[in-house]
N, C-alpha and C. Protein backbone atom coordinates (compact mmCIF):
# COMPACT_ATOMS: atom_id res chain seq x y z
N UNK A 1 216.85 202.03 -217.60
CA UNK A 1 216.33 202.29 -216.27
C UNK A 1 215.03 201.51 -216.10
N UNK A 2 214.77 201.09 -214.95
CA UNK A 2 213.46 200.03 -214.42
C UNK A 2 213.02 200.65 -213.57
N UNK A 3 211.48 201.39 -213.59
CA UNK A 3 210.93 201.90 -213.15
C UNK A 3 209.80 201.10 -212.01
N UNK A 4 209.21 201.15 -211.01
CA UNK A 4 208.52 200.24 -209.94
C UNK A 4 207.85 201.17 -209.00
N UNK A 5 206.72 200.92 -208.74
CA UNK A 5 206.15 201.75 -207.82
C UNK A 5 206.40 201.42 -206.55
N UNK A 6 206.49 202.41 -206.00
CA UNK A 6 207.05 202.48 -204.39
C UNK A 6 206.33 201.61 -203.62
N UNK A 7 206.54 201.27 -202.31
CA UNK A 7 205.63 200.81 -201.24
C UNK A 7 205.90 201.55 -200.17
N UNK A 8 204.99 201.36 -199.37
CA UNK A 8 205.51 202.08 -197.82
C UNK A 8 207.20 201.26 -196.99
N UNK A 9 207.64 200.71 -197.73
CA UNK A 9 208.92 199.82 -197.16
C UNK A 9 209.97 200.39 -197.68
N UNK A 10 209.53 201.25 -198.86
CA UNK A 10 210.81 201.74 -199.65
C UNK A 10 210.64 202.90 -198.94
N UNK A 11 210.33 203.52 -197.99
CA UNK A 11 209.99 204.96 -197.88
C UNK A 11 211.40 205.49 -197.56
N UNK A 12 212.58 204.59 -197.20
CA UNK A 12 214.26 205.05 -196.63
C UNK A 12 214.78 205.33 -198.01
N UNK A 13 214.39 204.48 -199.45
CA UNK A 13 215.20 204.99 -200.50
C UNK A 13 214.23 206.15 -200.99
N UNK A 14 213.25 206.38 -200.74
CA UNK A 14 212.18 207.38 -200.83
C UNK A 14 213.17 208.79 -200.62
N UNK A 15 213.01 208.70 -199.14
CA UNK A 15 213.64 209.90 -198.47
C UNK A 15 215.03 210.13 -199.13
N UNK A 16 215.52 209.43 -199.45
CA UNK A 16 216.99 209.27 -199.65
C UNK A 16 217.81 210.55 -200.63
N UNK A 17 216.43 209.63 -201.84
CA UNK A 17 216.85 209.80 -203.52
C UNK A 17 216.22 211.64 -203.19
N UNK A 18 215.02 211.86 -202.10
CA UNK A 18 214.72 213.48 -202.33
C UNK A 18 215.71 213.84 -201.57
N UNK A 19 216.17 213.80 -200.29
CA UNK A 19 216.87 214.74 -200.45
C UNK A 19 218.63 214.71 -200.98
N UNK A 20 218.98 213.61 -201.36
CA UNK A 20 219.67 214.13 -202.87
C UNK A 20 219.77 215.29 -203.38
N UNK A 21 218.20 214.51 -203.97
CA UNK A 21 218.14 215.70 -205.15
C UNK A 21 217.95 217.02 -204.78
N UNK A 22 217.05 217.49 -203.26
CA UNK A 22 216.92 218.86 -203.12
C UNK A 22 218.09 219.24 -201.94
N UNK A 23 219.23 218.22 -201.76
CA UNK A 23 221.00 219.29 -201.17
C UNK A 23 221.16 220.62 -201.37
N UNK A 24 221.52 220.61 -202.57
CA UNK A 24 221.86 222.04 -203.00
C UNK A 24 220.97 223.17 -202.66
N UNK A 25 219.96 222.80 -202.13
CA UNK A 25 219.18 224.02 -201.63
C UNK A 25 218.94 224.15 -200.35
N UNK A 26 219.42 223.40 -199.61
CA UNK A 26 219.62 223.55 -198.22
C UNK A 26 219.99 224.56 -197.18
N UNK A 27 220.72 225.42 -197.96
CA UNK A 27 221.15 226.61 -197.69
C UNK A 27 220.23 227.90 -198.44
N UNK A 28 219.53 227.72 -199.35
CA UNK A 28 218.82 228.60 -199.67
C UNK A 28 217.65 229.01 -199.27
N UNK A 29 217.08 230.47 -199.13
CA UNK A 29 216.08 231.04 -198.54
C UNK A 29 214.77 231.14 -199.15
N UNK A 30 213.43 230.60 -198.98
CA UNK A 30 213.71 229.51 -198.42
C UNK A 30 214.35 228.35 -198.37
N UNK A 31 214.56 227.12 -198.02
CA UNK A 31 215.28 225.85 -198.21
C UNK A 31 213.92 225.23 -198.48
N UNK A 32 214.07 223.95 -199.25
CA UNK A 32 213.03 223.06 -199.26
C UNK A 32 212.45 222.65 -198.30
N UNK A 33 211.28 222.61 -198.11
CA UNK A 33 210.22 221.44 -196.95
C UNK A 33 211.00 220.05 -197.49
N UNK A 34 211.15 219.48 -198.81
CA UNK A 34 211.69 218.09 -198.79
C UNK A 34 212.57 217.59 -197.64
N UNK A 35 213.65 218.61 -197.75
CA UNK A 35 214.67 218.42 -196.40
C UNK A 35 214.23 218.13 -195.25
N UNK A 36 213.20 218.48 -194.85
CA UNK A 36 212.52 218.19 -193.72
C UNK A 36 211.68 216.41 -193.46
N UNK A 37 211.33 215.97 -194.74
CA UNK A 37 211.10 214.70 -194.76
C UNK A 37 211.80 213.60 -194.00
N UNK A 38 211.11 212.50 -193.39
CA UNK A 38 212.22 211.68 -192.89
C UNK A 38 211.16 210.47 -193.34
N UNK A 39 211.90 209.43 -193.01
CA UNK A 39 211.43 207.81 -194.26
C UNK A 39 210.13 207.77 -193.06
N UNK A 40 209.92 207.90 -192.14
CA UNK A 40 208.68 207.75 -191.12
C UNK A 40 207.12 208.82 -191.91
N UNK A 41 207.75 209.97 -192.36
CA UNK A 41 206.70 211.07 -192.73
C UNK A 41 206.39 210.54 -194.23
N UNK A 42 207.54 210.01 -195.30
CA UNK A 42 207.72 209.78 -196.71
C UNK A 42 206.49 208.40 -196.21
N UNK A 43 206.57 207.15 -195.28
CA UNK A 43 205.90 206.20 -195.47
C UNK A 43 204.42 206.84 -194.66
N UNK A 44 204.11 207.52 -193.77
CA UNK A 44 203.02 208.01 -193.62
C UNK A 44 202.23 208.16 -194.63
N UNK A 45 203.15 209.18 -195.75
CA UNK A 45 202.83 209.81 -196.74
C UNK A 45 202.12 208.75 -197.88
N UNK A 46 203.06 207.53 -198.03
CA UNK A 46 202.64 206.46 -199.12
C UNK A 46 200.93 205.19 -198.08
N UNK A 47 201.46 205.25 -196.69
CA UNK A 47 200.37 204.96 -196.71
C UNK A 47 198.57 205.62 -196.32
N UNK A 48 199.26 206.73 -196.74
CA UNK A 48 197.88 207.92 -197.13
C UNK A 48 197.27 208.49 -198.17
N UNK A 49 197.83 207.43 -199.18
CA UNK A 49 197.34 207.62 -200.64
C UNK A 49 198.36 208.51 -201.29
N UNK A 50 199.38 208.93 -200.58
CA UNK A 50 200.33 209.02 -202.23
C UNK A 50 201.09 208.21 -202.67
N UNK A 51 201.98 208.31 -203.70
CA UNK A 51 202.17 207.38 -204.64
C UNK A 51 203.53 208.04 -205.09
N UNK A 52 204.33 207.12 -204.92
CA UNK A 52 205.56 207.30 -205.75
C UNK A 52 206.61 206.28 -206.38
N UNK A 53 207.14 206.87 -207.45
CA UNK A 53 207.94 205.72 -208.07
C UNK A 53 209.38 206.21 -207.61
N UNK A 54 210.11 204.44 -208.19
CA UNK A 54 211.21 204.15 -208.09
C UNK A 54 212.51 204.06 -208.97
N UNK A 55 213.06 204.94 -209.87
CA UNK A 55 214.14 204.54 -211.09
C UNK A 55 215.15 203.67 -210.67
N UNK A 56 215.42 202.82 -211.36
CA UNK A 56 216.87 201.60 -210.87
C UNK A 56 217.80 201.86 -212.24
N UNK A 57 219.02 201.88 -211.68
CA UNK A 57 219.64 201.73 -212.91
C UNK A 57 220.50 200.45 -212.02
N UNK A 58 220.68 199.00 -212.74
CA UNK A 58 220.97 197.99 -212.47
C UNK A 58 220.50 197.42 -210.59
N UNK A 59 220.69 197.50 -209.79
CA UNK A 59 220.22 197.25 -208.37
C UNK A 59 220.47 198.99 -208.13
N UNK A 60 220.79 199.82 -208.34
CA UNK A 60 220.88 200.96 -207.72
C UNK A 60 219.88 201.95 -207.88
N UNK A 61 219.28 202.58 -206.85
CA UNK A 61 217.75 203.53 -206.66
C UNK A 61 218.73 204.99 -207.17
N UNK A 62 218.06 205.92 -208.45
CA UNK A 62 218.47 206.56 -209.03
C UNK A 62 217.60 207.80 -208.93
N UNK A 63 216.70 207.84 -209.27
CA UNK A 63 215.26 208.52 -209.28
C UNK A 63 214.21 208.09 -208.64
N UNK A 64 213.39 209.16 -208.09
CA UNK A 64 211.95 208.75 -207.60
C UNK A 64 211.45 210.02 -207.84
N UNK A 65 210.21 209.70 -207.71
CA UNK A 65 208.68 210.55 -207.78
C UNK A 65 208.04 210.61 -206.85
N UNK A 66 207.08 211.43 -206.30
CA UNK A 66 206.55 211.88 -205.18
C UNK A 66 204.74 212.14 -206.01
N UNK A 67 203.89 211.63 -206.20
CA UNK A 67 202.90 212.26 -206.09
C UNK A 67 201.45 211.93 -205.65
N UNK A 68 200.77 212.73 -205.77
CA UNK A 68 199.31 212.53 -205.52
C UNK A 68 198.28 212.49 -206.30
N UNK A 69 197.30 211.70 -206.74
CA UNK A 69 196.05 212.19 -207.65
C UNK A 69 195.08 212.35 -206.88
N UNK A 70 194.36 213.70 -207.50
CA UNK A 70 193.41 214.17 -207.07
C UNK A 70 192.76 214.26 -208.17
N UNK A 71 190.87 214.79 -207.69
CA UNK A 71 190.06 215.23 -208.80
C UNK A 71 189.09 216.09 -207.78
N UNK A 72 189.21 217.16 -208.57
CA UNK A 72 188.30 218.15 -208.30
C UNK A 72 187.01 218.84 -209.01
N UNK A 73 186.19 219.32 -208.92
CA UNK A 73 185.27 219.80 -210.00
C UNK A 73 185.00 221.32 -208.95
N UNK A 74 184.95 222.27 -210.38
CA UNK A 74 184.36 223.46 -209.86
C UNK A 74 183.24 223.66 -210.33
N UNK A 75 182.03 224.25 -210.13
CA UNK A 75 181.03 224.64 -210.94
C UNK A 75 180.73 225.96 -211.01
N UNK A 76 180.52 226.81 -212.09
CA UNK A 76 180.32 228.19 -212.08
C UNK A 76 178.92 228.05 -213.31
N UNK A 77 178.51 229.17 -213.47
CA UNK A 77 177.44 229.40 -213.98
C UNK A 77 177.43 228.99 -215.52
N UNK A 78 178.52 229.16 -215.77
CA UNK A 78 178.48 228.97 -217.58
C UNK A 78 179.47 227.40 -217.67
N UNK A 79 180.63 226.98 -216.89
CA UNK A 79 181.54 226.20 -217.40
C UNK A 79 181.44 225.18 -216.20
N UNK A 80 181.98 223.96 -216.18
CA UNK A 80 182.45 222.95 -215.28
C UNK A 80 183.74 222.41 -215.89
N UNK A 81 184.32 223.06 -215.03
CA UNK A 81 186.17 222.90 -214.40
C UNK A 81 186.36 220.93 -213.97
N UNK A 82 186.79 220.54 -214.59
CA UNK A 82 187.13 219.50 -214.11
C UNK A 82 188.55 219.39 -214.33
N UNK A 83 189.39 219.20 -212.87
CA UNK A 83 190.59 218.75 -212.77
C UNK A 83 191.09 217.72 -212.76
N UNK A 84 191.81 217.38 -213.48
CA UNK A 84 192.60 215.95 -213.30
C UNK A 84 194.58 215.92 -213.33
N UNK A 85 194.47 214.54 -213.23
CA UNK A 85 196.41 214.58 -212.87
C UNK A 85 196.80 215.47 -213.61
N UNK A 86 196.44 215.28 -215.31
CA UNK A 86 196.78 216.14 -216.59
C UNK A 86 197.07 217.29 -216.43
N UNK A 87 196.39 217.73 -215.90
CA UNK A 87 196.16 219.31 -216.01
C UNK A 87 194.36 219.80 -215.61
N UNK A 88 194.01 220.88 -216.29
CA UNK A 88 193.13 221.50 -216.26
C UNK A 88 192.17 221.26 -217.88
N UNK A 89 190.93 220.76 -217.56
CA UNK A 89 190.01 220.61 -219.08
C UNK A 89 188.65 221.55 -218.38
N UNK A 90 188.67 222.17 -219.65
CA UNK A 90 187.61 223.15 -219.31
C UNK A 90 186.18 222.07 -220.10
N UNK A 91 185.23 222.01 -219.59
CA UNK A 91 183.66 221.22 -220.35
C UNK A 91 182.88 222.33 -220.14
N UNK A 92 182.15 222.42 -221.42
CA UNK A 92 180.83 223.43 -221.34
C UNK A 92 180.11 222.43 -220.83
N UNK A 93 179.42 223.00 -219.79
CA UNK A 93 178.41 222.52 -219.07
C UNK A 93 176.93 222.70 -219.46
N UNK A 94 175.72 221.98 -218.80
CA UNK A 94 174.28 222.55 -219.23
C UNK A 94 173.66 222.80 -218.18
N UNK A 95 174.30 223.51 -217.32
CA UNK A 95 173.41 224.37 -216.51
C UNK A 95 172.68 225.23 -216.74
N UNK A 96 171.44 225.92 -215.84
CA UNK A 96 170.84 226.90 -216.46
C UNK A 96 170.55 227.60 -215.08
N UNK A 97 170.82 228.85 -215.54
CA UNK A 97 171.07 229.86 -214.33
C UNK A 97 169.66 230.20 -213.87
């Protein structure tokens, strides 16, 4: 598989490959928001800073990804929360109350 990051041009195999993948829930309560996507909202979406990839298996679009990076910081009295794509890293901080 050959993986490629999306552009706002791919946003029709964008839409495509999600809702594919989220069909089967179309009927379920709730149903996905994906379903609701259309390649106009998916390329909004890519040209507003998200980011998604593309899986090929030979010329054919197989898989994609949908996401966003963010970074956040919390500050509390004893710790600083810093978020990243990863996950969650806790840093002792040197604040002083």
């Amino acid at each position: 598989m050959n993986i490629y990051y999306a552009t706002p041009d791919d946003a029709t195999i964008v839409c495509t490959l999600m809702h594919d993948a989220f069909a089967e829930y179309k009927h379920a309560t709730p149903s996905s928001s994906a379903l609701l996507e259309t390649p106009d909202s998916v390329r909004e979406g890519l040209n507003g800073g998200e980011k998604a990839l593309i899986g090929m298996e030979g010329d054919k679009p197989v898989a994609m990804l949908r996401y966003v990076i963010s970074m956040m910081i919390y500050i509390s009295s004893d710790y600083l929360y810093h978020q990243r794509i990863k996950g969650m890293v806790m840093l002792k901080s040197s604040l002083q109350h």
